[in-house]
C-alpha atoms as a PDB file:
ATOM      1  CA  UNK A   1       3.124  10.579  -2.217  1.00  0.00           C
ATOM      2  CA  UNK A   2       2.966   6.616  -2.147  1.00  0.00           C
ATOM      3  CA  UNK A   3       0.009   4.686  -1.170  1.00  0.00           C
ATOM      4  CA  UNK A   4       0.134   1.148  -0.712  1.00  0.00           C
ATOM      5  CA  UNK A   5      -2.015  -1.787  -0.524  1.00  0.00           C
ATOM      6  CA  UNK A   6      -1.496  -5.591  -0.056  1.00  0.00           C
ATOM      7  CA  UNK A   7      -3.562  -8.814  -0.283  1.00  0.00           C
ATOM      8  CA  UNK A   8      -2.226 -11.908   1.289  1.00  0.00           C
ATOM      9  CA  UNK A   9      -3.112 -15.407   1.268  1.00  0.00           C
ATOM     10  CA  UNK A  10      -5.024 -15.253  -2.235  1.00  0.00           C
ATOM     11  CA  UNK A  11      -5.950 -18.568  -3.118  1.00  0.00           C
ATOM     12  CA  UNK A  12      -4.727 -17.982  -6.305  1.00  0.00           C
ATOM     13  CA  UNK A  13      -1.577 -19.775  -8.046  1.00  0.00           C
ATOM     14  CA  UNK A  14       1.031 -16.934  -8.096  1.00  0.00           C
ATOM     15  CA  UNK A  15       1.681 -17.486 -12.044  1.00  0.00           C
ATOM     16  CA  UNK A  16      -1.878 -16.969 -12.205  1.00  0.00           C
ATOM     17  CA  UNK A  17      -1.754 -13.597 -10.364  1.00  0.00           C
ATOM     18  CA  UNK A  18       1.339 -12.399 -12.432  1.00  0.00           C
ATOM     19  CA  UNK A  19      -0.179 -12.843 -15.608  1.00  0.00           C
ATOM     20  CA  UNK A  20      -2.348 -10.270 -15.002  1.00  0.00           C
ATOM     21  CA  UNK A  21      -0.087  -8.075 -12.867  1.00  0.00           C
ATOM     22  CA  UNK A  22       1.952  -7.953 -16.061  1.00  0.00           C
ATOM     23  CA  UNK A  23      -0.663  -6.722 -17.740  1.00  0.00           C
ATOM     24  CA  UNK A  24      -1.744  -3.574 -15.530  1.00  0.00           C
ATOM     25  CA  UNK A  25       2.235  -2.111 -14.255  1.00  0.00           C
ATOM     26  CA  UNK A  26       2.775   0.901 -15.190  1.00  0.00           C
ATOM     27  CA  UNK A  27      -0.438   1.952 -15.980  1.00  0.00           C
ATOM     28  CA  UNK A  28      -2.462   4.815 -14.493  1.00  0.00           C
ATOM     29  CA  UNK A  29      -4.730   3.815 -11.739  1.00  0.00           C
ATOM     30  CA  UNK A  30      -7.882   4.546 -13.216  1.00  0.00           C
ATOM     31  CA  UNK A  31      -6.426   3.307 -16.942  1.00  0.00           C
ATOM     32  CA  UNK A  32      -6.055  -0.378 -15.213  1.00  0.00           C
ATOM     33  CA  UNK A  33      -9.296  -0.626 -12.982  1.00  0.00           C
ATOM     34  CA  UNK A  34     -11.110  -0.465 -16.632  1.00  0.00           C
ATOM     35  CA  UNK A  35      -8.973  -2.687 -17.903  1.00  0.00           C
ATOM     36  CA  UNK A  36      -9.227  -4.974 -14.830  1.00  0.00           C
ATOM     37  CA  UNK A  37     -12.893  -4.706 -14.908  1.00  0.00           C
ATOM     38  CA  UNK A  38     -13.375  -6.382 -18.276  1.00  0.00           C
ATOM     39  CA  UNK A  39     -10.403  -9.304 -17.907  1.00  0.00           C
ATOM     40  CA  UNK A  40     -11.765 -12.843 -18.508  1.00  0.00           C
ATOM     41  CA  UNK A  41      -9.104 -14.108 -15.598  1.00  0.00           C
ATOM     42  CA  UNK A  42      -9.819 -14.774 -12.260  1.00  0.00           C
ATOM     43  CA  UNK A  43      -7.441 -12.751 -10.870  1.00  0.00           C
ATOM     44  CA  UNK A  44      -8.622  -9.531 -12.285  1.00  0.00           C
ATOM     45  CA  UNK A  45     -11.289  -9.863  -9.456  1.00  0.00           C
ATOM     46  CA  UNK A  46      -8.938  -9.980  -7.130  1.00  0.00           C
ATOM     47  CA  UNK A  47      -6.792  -6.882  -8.441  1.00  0.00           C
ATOM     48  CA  UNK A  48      -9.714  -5.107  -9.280  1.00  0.00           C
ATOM     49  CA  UNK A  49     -10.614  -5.435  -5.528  1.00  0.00           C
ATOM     50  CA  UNK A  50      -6.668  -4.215  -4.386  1.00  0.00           C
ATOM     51  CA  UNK A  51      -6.352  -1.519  -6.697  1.00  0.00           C
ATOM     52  CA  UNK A  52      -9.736  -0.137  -5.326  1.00  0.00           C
ATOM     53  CA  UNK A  53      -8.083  -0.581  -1.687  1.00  0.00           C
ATOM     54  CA  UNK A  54      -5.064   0.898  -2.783  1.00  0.00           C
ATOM     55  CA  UNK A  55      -6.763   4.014  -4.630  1.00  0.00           C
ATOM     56  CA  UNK A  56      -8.583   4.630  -1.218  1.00  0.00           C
ATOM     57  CA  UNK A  57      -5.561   4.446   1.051  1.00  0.00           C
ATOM     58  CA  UNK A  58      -4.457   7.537  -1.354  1.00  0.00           C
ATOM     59  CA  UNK A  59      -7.718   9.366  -0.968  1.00  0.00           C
ATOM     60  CA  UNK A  60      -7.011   8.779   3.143  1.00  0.00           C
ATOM     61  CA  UNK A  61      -3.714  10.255   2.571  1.00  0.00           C
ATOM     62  CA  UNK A  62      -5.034  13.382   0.756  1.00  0.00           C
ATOM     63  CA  UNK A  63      -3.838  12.530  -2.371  1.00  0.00           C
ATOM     64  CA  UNK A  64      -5.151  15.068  -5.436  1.00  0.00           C
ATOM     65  CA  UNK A  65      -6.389  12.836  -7.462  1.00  0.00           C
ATOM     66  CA  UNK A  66      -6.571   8.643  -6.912  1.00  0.00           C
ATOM     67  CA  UNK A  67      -7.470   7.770 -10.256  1.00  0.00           C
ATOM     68  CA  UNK A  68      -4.286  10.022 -11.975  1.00  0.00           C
ATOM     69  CA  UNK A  69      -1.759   8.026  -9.605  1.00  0.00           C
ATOM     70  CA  UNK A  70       0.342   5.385 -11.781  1.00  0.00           C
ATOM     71  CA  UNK A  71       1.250   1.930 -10.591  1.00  0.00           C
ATOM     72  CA  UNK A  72       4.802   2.216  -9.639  1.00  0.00           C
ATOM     73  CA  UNK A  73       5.476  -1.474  -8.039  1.00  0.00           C
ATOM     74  CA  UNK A  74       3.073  -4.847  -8.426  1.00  0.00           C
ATOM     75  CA  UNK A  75       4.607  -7.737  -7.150  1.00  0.00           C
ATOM     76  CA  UNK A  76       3.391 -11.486  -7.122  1.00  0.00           C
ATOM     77  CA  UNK A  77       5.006 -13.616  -4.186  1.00  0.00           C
ATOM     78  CA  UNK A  78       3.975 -17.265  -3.408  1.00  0.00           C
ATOM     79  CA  UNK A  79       2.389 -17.969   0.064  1.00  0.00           C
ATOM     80  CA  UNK A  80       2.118 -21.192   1.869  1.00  0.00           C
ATOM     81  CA  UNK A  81       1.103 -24.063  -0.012  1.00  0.00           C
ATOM     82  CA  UNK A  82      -1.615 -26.399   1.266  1.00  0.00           C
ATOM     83  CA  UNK A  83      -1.287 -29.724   0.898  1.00  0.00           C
ATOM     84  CA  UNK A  84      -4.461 -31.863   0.353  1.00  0.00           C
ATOM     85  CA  UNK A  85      -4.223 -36.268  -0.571  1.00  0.00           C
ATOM     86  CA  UNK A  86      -6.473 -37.707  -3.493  1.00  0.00           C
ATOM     87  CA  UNK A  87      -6.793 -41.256  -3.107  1.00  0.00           C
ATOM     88  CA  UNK A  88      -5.562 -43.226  -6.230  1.00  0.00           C
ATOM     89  CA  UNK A  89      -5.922 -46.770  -7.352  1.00  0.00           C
ATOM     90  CA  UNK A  90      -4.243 -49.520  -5.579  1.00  0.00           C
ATOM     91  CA  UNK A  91      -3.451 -47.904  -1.908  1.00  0.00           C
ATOM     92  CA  UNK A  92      -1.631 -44.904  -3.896  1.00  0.00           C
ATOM     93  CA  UNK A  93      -2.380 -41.286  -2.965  1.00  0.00           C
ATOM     94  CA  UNK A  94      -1.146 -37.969  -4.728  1.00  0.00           C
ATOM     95  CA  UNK A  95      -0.691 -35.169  -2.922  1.00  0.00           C
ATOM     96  CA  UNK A  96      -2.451 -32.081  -4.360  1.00  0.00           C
ATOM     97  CA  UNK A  97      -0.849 -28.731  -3.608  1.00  0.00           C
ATOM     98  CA  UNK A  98      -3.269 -25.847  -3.556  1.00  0.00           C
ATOM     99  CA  UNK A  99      -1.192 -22.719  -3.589  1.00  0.00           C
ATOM    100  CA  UNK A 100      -1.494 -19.410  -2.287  1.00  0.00           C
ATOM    101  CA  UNK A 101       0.270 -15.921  -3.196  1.00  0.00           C
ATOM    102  CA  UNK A 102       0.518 -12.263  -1.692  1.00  0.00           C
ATOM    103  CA  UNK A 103      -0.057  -9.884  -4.278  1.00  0.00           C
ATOM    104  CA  UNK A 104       1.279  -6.048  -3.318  1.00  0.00           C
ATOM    105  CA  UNK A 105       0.536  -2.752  -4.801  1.00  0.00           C
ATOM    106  CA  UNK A 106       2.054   0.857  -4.960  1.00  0.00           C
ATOM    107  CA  UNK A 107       0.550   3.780  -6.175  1.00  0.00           C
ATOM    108  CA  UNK A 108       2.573   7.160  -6.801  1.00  0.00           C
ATOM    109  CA  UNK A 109       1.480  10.631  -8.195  1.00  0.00           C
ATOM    110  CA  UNK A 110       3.371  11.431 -11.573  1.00  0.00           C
ATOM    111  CA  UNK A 111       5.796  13.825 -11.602  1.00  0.00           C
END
């Protein structure tokens, strides 16, 4: 049984994101929200909070046991960008782009 859970429009820079993805695939669920838990990056927050989701969709779905499932598929995609102007010297501007991503997560039982 699958359970799935997805956060979109993270204001997070998707490299950002997949640096800690990489870090947690594979693993079992309960294995990576201890590991997430005690990351120094900013996106472990933000996975910590998704895996939790994710772990409870299974528990809806009458999974055995949440915390056993392993993390099958954890994918980083890049939302919309927004696109702010700094004012610069001499009448320039720079455009800063603030980016976004959509961060997805599928739990499975082992087999």
């Amino acid at each position: 049984m699958e359970s799935k859970a997805i956060l979109k429009y993270a204001r997070m820079t998707p490299r950002k994101a997949r640096r800690v993805v990489d870090l947690i695939r594979g693993k079992r669920a309960g294995d990576a929200l201890l590991a997430l838990r005690f990351m120094p990056y900013r996106g472990a927050k933000f996975l910590e909070k998704l895996l939790k989701s994710a772990m409870s969709n299974a528990e809806q779905k009458k999974a055995t046991d949440p915390e056993a499932m392993k993390i099958v598929k954890a994918l980083v995609d890049q939302g919309p960008v927004m696109k702010r102007v700094e004012p610069r010297a001499m009448g320039r501007a720079n455009v800063i782009r603030k980016r976004t991503c959509h961060i997805t997560l599928v739990l499975s039982e082992e087999k």
